[in-house]
Protein backbone atom coordinates (compact mmCIF):
# COMPACT_ATOMS: atom_id res chain seq x y z
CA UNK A 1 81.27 15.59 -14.68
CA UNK A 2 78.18 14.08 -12.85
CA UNK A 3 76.31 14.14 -16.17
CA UNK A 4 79.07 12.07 -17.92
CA UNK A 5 78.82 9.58 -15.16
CA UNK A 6 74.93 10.10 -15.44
CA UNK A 7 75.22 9.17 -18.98
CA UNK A 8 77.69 6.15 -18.38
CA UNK A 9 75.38 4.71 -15.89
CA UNK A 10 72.43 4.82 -18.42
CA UNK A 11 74.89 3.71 -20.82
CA UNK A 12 75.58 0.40 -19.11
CA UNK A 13 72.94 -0.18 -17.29
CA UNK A 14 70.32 -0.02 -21.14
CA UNK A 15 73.77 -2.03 -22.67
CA UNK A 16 72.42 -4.85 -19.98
CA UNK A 17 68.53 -4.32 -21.14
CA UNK A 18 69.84 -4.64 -24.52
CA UNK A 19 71.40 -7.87 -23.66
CA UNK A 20 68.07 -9.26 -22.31
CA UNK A 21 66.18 -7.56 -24.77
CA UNK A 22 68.50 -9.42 -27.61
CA UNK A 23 68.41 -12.91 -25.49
CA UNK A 24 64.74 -13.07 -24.74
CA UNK A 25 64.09 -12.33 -29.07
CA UNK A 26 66.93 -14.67 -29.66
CA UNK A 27 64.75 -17.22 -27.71
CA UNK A 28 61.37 -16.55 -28.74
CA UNK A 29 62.37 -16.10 -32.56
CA UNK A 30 64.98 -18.61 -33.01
CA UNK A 31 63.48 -21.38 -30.66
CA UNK A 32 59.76 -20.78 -30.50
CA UNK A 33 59.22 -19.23 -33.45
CA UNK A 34 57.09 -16.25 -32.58
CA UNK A 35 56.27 -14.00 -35.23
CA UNK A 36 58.64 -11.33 -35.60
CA UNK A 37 56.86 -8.63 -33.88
CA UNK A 38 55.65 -10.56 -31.37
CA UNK A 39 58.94 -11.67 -30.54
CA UNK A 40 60.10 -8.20 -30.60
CA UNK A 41 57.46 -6.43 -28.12
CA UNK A 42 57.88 -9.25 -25.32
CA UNK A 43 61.42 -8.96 -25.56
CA UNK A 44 61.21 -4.75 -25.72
CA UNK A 45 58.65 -4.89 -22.91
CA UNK A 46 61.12 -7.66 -20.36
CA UNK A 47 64.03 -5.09 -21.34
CA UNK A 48 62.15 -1.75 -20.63
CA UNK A 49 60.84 -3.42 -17.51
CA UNK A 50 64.88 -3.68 -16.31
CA UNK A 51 65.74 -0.72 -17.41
CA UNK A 52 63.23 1.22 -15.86
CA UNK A 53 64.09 -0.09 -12.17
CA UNK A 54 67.71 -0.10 -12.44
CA UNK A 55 68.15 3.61 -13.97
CA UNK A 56 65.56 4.95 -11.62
CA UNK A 57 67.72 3.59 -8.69
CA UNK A 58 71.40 4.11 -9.63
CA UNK A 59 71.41 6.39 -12.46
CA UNK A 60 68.83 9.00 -11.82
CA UNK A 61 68.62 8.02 -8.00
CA UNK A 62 65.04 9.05 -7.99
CA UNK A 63 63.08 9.08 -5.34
CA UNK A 64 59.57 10.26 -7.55
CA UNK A 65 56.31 8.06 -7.33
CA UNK A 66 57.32 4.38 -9.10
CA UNK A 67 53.49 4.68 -10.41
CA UNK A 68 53.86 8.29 -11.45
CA UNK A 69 57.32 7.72 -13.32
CA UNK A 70 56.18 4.70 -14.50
CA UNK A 71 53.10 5.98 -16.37
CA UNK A 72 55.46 8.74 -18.06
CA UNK A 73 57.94 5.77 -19.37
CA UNK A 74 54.65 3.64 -20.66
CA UNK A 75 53.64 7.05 -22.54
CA UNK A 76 56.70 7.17 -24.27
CA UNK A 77 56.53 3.56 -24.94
CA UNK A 78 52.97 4.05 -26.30
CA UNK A 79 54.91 6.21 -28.94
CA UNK A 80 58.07 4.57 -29.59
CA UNK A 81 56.25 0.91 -29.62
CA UNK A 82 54.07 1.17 -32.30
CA UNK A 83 56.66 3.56 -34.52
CA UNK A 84 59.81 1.37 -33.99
CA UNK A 85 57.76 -1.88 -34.52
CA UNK A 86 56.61 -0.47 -37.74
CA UNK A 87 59.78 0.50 -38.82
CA UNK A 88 61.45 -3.09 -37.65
CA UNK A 89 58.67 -4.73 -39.77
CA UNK A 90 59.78 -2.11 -42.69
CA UNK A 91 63.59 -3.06 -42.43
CA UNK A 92 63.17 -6.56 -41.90
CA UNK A 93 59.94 -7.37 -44.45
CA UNK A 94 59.68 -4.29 -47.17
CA UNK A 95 63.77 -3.56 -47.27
CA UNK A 96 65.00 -7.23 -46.39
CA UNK A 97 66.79 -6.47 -43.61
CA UNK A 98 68.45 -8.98 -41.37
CA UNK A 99 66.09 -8.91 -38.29
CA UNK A 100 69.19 -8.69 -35.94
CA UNK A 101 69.93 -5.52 -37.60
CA UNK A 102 67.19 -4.16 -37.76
CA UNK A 103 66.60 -4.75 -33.76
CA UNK A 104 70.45 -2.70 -33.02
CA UNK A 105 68.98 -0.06 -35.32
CA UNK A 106 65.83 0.24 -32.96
CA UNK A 107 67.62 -0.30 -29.65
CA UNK A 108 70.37 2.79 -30.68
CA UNK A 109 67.36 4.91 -31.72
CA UNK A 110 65.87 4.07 -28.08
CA UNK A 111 68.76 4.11 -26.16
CA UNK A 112 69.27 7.96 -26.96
CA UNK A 113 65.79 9.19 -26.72
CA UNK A 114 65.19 7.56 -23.87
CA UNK A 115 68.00 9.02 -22.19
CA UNK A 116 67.12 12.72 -22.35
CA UNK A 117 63.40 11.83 -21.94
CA UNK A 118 64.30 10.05 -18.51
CA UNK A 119 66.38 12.87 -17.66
CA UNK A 120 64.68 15.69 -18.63
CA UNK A 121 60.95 14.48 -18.41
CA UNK A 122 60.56 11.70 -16.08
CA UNK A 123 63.11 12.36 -13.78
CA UNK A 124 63.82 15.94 -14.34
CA UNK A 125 62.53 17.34 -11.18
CA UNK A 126 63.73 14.24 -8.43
CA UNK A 127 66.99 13.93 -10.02
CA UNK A 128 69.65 12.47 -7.04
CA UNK A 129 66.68 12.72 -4.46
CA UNK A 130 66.55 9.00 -3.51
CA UNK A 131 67.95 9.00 0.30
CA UNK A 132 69.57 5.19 0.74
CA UNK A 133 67.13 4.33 3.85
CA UNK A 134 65.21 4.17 0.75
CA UNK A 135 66.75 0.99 -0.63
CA UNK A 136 64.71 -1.18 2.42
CA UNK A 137 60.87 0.15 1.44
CA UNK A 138 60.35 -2.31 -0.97
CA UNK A 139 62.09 -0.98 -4.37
């Protein structure tokens, strides 16, 4: 039972990063006129940013090193980045792909891998260690 919760947590909590993630593209694609990928990164890097504090606190209550954690998210982002931007510039360019699309497919493909690599990897070992004196040391 504390998994399912665990995973409805991360489930709402990357539903809200999507949100920004799909606002802030919406903004600089739509408005400003980025290219595509650059449009895509900022708005991947403002919603991995959220999602990243937020799940650390409430979902995985960790109380690991920020810069330690932090590092092992930006390694998996050094993966995911470049393949997912690739393959968003694939959909949306090579296969004509609506770009909106083509973002959810990313986002779904993130969401789930990111879970169990947050749980397993990055978290794995401080799961629920995060005492709530905590929450006043500058988090």
């Amino acid at each position: 039972m504390k998994e399912l919760l665990r995973a409805i947590k991360f489930a709402l909590i990357s539903a809200s990063a999507g949100l920004i993630q799909i606002a802030t593209f919406t903004v600089l694609n739509e408005f400003l006129h980025l290219p595509y990928w650059a449009s895509y990164l900022i708005a991947l890097v403002l919603s991995v940013i959220w999602n990243f504090t937020l799940n650390r606190k409430y979902t995985f209550k960790s109380a690991a090193n920020v810069p330690v954690a932090m590092l092992k998210v930006a390694a998996y982002y050094a993966v995911f980045t470049p393949l997912s931007t690739w393959l968003e510039n694939t959909m949306t360019v090579s296969w004509g792909w609506n770009e909106y699309l083509a973002t959810a497919v990313n986002m779904i493909l993130n969401f789930v891998t990111e879970f169990f690599y947050q749980r397993f990897f990055v978290f794995g070992k401080s799961l629920d260690t995060r005492v709530p004196s905590q929450e006043s040391e500058g988090d």
